[in-house]
C-alpha atoms as a PDB file:
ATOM      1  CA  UNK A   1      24.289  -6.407  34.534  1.00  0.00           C
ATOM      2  CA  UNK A   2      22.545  -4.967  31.623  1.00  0.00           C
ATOM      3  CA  UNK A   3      22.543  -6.458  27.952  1.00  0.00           C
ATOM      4  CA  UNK A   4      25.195  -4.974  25.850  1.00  0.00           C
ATOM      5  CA  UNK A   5      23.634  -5.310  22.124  1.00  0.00           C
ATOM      6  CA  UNK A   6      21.099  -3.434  20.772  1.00  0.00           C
ATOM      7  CA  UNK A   7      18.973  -6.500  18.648  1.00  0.00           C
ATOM      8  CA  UNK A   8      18.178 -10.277  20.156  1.00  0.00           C
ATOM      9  CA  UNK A   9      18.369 -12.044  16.473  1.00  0.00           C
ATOM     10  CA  UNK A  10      19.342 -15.812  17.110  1.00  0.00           C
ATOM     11  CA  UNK A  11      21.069 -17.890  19.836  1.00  0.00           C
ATOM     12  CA  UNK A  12      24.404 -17.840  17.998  1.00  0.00           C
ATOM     13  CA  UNK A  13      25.183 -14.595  19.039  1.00  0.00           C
ATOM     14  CA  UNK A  14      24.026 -14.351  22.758  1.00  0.00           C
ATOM     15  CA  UNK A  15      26.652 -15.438  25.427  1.00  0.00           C
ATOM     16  CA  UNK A  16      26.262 -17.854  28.371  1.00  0.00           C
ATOM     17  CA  UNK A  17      26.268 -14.855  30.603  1.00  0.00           C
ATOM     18  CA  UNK A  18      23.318 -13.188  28.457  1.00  0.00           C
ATOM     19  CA  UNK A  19      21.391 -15.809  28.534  1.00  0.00           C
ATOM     20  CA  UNK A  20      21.137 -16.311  32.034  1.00  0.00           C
ATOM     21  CA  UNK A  21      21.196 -12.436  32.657  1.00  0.00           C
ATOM     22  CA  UNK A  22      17.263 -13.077  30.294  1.00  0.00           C
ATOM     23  CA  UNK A  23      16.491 -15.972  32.273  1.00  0.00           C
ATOM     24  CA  UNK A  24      16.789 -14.329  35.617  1.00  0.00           C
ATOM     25  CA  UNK A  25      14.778 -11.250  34.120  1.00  0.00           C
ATOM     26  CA  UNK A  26      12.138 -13.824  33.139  1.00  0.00           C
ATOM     27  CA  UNK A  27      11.969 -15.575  36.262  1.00  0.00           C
ATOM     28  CA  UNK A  28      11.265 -12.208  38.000  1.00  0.00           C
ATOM     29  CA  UNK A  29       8.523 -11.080  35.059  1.00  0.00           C
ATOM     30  CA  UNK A  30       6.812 -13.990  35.723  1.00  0.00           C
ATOM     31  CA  UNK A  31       6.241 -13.159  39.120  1.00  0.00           C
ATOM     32  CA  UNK A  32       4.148 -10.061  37.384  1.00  0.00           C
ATOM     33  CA  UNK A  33       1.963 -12.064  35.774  1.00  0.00           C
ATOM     34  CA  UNK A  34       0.887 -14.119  38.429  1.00  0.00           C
ATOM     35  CA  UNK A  35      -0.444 -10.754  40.590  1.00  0.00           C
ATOM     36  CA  UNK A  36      -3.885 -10.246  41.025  1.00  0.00           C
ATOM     37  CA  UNK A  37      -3.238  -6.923  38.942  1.00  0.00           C
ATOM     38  CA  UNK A  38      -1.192  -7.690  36.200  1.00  0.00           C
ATOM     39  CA  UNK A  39       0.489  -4.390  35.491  1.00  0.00           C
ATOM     40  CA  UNK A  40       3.525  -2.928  36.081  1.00  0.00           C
ATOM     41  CA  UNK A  41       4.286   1.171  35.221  1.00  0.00           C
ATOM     42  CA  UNK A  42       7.748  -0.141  33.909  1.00  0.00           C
ATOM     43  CA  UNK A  43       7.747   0.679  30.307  1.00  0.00           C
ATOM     44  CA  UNK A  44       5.030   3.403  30.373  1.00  0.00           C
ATOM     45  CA  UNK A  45       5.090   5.785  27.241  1.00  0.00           C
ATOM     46  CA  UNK A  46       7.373   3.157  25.110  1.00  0.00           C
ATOM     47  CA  UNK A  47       6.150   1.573  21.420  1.00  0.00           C
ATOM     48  CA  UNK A  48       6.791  -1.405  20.303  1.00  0.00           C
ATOM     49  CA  UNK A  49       5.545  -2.468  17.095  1.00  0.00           C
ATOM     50  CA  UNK A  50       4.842  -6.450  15.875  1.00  0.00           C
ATOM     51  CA  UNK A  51       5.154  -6.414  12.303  1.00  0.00           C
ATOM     52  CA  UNK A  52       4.183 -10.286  11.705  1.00  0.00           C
ATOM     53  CA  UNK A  53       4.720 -10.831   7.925  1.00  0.00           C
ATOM     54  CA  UNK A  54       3.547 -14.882   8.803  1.00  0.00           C
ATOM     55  CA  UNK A  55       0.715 -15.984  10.464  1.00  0.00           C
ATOM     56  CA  UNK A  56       1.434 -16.691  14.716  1.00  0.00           C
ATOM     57  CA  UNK A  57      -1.012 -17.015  17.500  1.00  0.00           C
ATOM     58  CA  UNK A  58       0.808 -17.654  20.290  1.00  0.00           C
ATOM     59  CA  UNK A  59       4.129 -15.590  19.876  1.00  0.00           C
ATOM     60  CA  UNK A  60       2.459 -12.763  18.307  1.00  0.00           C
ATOM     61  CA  UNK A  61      -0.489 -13.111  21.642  1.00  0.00           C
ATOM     62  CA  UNK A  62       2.912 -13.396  24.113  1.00  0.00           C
ATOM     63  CA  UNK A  63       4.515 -10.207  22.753  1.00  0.00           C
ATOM     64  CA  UNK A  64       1.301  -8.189  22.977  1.00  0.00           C
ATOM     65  CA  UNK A  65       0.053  -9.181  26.082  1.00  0.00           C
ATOM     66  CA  UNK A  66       4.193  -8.563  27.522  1.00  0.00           C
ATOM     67  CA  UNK A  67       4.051  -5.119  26.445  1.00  0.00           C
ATOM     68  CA  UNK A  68       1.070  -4.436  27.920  1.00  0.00           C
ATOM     69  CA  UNK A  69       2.293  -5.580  31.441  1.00  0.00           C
ATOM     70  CA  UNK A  70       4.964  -3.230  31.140  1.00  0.00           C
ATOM     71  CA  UNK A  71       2.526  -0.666  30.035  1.00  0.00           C
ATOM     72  CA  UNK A  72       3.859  -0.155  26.807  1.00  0.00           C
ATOM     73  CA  UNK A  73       2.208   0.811  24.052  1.00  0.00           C
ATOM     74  CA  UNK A  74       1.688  -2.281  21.045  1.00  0.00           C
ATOM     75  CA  UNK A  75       0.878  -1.802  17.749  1.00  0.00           C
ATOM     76  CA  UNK A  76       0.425  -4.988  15.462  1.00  0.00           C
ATOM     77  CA  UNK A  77       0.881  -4.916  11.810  1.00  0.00           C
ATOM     78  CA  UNK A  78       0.853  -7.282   9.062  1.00  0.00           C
ATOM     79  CA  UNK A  79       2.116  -8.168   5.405  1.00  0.00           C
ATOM     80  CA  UNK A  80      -1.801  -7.713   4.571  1.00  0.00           C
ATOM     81  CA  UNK A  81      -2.408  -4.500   5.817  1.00  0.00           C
ATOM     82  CA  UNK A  82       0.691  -2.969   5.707  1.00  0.00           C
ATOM     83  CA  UNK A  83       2.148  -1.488   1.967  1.00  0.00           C
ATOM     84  CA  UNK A  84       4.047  -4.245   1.091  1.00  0.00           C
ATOM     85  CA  UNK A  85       1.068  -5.503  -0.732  1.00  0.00           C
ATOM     86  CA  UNK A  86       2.049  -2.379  -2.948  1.00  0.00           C
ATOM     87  CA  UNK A  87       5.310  -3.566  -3.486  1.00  0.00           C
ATOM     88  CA  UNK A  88       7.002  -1.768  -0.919  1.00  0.00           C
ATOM     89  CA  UNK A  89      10.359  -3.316  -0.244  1.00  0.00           C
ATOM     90  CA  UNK A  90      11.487  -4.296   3.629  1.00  0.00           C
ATOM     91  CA  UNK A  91      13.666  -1.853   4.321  1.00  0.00           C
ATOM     92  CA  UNK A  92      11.488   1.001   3.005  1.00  0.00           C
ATOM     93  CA  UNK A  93       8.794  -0.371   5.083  1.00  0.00           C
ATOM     94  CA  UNK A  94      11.226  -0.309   7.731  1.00  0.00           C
ATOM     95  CA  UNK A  95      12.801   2.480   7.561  1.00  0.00           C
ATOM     96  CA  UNK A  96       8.975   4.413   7.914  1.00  0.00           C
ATOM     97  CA  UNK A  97       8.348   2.568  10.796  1.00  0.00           C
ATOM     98  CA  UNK A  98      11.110   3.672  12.553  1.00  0.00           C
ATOM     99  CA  UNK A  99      10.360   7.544  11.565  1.00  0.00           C
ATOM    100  CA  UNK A 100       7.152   7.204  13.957  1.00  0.00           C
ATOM    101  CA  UNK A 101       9.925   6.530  16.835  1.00  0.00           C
ATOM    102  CA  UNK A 102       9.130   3.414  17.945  1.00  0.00           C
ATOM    103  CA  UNK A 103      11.219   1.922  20.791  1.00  0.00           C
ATOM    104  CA  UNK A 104      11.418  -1.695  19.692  1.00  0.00           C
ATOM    105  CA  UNK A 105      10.387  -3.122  16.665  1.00  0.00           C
ATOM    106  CA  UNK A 106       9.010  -7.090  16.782  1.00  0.00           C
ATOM    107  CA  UNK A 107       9.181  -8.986  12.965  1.00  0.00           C
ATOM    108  CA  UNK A 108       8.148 -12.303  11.512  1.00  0.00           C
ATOM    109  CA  UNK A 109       9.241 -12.905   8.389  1.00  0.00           C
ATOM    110  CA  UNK A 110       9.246 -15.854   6.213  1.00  0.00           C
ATOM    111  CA  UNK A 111      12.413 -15.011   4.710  1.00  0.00           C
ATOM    112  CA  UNK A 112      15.879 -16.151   6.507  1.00  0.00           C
ATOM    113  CA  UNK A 113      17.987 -12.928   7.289  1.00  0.00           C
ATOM    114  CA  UNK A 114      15.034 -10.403   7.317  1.00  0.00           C
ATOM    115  CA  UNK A 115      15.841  -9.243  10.872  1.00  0.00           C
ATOM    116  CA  UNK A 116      19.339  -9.400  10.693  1.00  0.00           C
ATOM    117  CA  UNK A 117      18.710  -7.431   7.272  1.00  0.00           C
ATOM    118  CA  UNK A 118      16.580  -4.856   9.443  1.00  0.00           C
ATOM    119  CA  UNK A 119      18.683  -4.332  12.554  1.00  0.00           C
ATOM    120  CA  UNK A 120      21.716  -3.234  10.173  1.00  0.00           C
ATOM    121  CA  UNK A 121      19.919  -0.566   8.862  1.00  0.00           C
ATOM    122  CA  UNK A 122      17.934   0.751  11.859  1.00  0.00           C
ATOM    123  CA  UNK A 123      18.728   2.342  15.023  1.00  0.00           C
ATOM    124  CA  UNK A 124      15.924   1.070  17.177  1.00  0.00           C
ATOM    125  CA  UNK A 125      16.096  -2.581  18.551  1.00  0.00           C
ATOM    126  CA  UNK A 126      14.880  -5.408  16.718  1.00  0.00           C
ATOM    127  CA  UNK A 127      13.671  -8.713  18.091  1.00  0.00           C
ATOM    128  CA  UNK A 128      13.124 -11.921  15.950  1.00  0.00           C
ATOM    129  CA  UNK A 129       9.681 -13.767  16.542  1.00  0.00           C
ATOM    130  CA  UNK A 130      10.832 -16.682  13.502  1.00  0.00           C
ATOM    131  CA  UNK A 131      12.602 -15.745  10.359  1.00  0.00           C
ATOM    132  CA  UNK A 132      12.039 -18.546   7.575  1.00  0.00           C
ATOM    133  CA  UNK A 133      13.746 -21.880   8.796  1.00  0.00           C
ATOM    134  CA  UNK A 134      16.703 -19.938  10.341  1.00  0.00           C
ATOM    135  CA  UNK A 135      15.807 -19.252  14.080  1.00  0.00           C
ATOM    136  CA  UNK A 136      13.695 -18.581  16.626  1.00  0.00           C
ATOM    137  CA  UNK A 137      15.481 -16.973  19.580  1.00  0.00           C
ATOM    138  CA  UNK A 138      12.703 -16.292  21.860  1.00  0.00           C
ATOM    139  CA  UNK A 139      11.314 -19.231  21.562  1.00  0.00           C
ATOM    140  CA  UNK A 140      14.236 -21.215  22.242  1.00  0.00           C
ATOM    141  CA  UNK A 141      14.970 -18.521  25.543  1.00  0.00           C
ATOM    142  CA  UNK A 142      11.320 -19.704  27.072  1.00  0.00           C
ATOM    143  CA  UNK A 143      12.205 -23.154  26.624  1.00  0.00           C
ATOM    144  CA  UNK A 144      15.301 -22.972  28.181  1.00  0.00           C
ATOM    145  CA  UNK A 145      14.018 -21.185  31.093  1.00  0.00           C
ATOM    146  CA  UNK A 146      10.966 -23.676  31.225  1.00  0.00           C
ATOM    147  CA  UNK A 147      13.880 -26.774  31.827  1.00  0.00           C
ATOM    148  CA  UNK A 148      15.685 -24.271  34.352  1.00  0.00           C
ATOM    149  CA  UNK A 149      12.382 -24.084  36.363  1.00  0.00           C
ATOM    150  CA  UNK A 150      10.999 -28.381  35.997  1.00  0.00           C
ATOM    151  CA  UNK A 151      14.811 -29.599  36.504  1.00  0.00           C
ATOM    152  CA  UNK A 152      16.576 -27.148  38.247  1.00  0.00           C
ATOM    153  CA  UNK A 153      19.427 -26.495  35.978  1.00  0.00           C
ATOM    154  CA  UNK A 154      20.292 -26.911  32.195  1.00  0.00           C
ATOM    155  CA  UNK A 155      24.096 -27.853  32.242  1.00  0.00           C
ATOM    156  CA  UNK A 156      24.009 -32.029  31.874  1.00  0.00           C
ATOM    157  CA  UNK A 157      20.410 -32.487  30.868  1.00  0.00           C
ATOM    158  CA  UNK A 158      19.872 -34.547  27.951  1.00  0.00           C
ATOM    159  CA  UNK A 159      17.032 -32.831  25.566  1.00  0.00           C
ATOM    160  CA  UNK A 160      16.068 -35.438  22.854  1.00  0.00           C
ATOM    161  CA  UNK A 161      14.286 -33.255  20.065  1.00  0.00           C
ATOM    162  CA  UNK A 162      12.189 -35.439  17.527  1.00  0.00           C
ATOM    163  CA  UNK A 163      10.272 -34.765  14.499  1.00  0.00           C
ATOM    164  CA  UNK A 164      10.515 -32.347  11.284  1.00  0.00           C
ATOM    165  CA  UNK A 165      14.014 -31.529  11.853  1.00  0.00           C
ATOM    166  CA  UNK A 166      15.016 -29.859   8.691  1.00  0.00           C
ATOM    167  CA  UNK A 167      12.266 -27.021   8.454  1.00  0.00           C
ATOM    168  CA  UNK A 168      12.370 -26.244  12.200  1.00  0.00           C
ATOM    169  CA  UNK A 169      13.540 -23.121  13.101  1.00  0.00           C
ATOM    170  CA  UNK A 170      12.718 -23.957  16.866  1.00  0.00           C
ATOM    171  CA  UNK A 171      14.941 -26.813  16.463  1.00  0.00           C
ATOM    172  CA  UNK A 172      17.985 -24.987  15.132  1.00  0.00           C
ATOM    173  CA  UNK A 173      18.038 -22.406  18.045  1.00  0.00           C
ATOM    174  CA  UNK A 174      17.377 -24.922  20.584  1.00  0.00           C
ATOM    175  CA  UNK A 175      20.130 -27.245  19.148  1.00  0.00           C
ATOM    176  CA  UNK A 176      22.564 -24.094  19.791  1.00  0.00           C
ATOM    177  CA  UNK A 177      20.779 -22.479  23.261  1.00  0.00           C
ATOM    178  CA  UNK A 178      20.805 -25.986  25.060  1.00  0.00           C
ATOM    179  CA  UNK A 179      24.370 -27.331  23.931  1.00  0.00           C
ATOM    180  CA  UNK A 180      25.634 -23.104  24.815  1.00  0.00           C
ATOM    181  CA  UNK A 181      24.122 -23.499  28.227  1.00  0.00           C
ATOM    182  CA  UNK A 182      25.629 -26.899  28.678  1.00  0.00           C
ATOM    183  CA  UNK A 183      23.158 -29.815  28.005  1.00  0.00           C
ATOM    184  CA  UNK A 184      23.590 -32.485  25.803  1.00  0.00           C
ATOM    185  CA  UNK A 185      20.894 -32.752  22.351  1.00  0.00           C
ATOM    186  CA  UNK A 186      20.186 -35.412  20.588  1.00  0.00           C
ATOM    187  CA  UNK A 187      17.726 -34.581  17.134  1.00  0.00           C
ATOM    188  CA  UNK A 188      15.540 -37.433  15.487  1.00  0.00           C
ATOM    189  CA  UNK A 189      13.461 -38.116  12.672  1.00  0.00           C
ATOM    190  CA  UNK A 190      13.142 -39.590   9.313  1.00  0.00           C
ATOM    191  CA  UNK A 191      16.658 -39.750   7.378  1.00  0.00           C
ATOM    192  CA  UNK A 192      14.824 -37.346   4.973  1.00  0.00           C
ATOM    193  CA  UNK A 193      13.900 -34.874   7.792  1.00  0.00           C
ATOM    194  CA  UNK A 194      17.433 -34.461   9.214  1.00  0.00           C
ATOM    195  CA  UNK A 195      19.682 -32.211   7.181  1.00  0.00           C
ATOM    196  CA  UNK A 196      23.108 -32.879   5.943  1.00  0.00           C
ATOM    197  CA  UNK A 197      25.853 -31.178   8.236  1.00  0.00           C
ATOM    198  CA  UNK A 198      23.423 -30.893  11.616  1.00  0.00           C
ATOM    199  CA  UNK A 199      26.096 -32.222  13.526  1.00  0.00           C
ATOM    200  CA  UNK A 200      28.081 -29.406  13.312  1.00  0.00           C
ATOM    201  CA  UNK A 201      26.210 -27.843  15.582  1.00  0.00           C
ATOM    202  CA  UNK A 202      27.580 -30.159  18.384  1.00  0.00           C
ATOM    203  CA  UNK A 203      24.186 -32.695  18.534  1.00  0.00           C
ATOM    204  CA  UNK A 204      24.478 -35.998  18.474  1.00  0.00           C
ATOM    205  CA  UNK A 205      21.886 -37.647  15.540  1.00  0.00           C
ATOM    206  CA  UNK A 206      19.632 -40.715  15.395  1.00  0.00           C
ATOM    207  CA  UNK A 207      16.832 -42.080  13.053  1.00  0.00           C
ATOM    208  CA  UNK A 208      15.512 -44.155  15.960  1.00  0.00           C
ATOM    209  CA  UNK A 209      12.737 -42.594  18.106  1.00  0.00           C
ATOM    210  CA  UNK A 210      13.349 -45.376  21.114  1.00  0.00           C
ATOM    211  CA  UNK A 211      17.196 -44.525  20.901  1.00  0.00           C
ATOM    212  CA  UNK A 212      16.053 -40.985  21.438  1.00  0.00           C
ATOM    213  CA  UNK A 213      14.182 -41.281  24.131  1.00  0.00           C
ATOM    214  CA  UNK A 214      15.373 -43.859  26.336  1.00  0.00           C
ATOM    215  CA  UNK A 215      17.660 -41.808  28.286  1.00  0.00           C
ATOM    216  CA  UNK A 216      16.502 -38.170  28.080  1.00  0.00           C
ATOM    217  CA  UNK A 217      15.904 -35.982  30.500  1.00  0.00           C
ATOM    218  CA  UNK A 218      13.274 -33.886  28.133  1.00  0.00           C
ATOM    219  CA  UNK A 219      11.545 -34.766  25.074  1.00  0.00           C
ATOM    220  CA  UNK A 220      10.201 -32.333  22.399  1.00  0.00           C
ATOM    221  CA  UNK A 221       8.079 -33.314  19.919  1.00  0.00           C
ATOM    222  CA  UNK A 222       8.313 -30.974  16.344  1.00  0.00           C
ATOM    223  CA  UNK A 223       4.931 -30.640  14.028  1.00  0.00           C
ATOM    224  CA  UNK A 224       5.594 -31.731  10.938  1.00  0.00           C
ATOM    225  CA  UNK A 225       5.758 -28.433   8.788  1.00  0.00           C
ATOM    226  CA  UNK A 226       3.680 -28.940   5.625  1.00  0.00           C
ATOM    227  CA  UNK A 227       3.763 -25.299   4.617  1.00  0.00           C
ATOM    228  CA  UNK A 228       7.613 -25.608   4.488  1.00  0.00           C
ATOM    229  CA  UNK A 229       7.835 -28.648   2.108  1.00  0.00           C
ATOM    230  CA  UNK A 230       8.330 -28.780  -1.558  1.00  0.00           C
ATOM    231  CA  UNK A 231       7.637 -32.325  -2.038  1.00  0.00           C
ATOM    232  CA  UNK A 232       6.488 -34.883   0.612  1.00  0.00           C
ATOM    233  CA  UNK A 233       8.602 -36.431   2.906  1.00  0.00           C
ATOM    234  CA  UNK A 234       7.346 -39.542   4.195  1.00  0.00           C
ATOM    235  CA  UNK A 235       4.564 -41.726   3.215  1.00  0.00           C
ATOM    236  CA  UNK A 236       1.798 -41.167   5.391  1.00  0.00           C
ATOM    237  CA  UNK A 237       1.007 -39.149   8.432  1.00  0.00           C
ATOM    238  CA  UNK A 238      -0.355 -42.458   9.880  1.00  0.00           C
ATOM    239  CA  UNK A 239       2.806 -44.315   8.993  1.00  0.00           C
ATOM    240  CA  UNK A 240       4.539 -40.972   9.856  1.00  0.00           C
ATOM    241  CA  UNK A 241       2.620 -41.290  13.350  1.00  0.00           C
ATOM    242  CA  UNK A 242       3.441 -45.029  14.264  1.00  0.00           C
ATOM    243  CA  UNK A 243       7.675 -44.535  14.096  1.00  0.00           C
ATOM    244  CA  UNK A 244       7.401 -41.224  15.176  1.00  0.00           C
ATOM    245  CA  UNK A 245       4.647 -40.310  16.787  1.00  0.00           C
ATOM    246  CA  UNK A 246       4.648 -40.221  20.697  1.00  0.00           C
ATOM    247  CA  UNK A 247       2.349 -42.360  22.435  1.00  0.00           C
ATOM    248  CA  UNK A 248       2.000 -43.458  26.199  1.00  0.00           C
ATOM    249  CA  UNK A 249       3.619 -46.790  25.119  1.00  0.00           C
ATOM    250  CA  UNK A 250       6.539 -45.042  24.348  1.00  0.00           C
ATOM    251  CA  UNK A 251       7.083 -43.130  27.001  1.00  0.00           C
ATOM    252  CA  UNK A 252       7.234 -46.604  28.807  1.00  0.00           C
ATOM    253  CA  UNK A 253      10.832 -46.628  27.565  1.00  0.00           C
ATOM    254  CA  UNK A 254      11.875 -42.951  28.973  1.00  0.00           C
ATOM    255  CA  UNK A 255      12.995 -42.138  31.986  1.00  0.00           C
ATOM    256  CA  UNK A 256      10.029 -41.720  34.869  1.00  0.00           C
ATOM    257  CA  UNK A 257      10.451 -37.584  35.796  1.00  0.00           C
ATOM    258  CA  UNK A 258      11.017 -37.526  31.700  1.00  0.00           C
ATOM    259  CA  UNK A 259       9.259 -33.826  30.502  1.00  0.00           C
ATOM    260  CA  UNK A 260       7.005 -33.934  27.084  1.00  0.00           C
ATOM    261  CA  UNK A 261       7.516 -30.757  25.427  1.00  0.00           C
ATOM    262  CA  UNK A 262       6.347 -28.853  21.968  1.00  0.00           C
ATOM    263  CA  UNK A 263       6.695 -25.461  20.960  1.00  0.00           C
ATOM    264  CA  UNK A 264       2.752 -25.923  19.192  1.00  0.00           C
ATOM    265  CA  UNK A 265       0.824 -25.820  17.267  1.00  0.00           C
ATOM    266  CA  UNK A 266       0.130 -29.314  18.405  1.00  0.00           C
ATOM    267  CA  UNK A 267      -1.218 -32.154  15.681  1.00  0.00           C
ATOM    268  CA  UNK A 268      -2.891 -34.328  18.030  1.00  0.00           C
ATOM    269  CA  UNK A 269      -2.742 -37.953  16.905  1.00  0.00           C
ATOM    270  CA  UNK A 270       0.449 -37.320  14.398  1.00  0.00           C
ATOM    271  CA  UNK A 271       3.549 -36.223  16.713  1.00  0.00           C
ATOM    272  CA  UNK A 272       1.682 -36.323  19.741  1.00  0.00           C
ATOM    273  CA  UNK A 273      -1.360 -38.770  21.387  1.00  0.00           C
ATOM    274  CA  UNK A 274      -3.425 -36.621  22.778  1.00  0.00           C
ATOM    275  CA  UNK A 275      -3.338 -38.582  26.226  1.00  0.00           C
ATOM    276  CA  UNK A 276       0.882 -37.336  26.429  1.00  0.00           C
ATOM    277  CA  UNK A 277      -0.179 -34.174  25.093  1.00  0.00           C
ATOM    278  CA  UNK A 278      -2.326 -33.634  28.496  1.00  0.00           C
ATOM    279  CA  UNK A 279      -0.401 -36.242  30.545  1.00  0.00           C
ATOM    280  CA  UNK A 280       1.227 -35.646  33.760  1.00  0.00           C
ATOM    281  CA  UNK A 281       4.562 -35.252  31.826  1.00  0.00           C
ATOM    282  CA  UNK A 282       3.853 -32.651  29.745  1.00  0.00           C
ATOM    283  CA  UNK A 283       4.523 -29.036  30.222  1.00  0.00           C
ATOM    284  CA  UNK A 284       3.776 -27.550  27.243  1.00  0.00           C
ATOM    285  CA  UNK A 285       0.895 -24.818  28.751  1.00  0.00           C
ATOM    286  CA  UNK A 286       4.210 -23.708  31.229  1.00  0.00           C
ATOM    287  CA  UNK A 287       5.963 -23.046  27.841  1.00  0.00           C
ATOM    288  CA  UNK A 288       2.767 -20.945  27.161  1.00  0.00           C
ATOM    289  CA  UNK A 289       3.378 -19.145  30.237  1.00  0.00           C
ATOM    290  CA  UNK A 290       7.257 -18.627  30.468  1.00  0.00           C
ATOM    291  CA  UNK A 291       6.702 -17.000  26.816  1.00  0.00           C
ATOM    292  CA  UNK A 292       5.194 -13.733  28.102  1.00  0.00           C
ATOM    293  CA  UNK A 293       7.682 -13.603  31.357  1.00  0.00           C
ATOM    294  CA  UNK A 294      10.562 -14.308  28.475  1.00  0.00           C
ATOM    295  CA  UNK A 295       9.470 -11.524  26.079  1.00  0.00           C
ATOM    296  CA  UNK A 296       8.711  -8.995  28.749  1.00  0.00           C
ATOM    297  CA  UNK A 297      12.206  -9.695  29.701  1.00  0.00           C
ATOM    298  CA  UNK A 298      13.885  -8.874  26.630  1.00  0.00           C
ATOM    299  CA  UNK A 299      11.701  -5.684  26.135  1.00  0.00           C
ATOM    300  CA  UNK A 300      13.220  -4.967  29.353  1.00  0.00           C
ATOM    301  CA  UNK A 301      16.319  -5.383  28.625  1.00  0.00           C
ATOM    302  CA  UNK A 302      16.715  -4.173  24.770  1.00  0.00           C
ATOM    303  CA  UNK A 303      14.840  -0.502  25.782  1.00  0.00           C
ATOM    304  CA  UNK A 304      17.908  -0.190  28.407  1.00  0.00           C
ATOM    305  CA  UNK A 305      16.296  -2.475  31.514  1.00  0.00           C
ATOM    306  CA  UNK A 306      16.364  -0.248  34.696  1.00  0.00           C
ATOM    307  CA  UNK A 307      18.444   2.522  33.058  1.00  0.00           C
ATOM    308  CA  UNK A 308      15.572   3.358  31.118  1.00  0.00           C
ATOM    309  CA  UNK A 309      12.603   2.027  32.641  1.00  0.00           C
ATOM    310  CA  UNK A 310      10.474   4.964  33.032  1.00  0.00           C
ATOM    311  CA  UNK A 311      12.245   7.302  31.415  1.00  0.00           C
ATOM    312  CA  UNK A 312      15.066   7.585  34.037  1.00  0.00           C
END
């Protein structure tokens, strides 16, 4: 099975079936990445360019170091250094990017839509790596396919996902990839961290962290976004930290093969303790790892998988 569309922009518009047809992908790229030579001939003489208009570490790292194990060629540009600073509009910027033939074009942008606003007027593929508080597709695939792996399936999990709902984009595509794939997820947080109409993305919703917890199969913990709010939220980080923080004591309350996970950066000592953070529950470094076999996947799979692997 190959992937029939041309751009991976959220989790709203992947199937079931594509989902699983990335996961399986993954599961085998990982396998790459664990060789004592970490290379694979796969995408030799391809481009693919990360234009990362806000500041990443991990999923711009991920991306580069996938395209590499393909043997692809990776060129990383940002707002900074690229001519937006000279008022150069998206799509123009855009649009010259794609006249150097790229094969697949990576963005960040801080701005809901820009991707979506990108793949309608390009031919080349386009992959979103966070657009504003919208979504966060491959992010959401990696955790999904880190559950698959710890639990052995997805379908009747329950994923309890706590913290800085309303400026999370991680939480949004979650919220849609889990309950698509068949598990059940329930959001917390502070009453003014949970935004109006959530629901309607078929989660259940709860201001109480124990409530959250008690019966979950996974737990992840949210950083509370700063750079994303107008006006403060709650009245302290340490008051912030003692209702919603997650500490050893309780995790006494979860369930005992419970996962602890976080799609980082991590504040240690505000969402997390640092002794769960680096406890024998957490699997947030196998997130880590499942995001390069994820994104060498959908390179894969958007530059035509083994129809065009090579050339061929």
């Amino acid at each position: 099975m190959e992937l029939s569309r041309k751009d991976i922009l959220d989790m709203e518009s992947l199937s079931a079936d594509e989902i699983t047809l990335i996961l399986d992908t993954a599961d085998k790229m990982r396998e790459i990445s664990e060789r004592p030579m970490k290379k694979v001939p796969t995408l030799r003489g391809k481009t693919v360019i990360l234009f990362f208009y806000e500041p990443s570490t991990r999923t711009r790292t991920s991306f580069d170091i996938a395209a590499k194990r393909l043997s692809a060629d990776s060129l990383s540009l940002s707002a900074s250094s690229s001519s937006m600073v000279k008022g150069e509009t998206l799509i123009d910027t855009g649009r010259n990017l794609e006249a150097m033939n790229p094969d697949v074009i990576v963005i960040r942008h801080t701005s809901a839509g820009a991707p979506h606003l990108l793949a309608k007027m390009l031919k080349s593929p386009v992959i979103n790596a966070g657009d504003g508080m919208h979504a966060h597709p491959t992010q959401s695939l990696l955790d999904l396919m880190t559950v698959r792996e710890n639990k052995g399936q997805i379908s009747g999990i329950r994923i309890a996902i706590i913290g800085d709902i309303s400026h999370s984009r991680v939480a949004r595509s979650n919220s849609v990839g889990f309950t698509k794939m068949g598990a059940d997820v329930v959001l917390a947080g502070p009453p003014t961290m949970i935004p109006k109409g959530i629901e309607t993305l078929s989660v259940s919703v709860t201001h109480n962290m124990e409530e959250a917890i008690c019966d979950a199969d996974v737990i992840m913990m949210l950083r509370i976004q700063k750079e994303r709010q107008q006006h403060f939220l709650f009245p302290s980080e340490r008051e912030y930290s003692k209702i919603y923080g997650l500490t050893d004591a309780k995790l006494k309350n979860a369930k005992d093969d419970v996962l602890i996970m976080h799609p980082g950066p991590i504040n240690r000592g505000v969402e997390i303790a640092y002794d769960v953070a680096d406890g024998p529950y957490s699997i947030i470094l196998e997130q880590v790892t499942n995001g390069v076999a994820v994104r060498m996947a959908l390179l894969y799979l958007v530059t035509g998988g083994i129809r065009n692997a090579n050339g061929d």
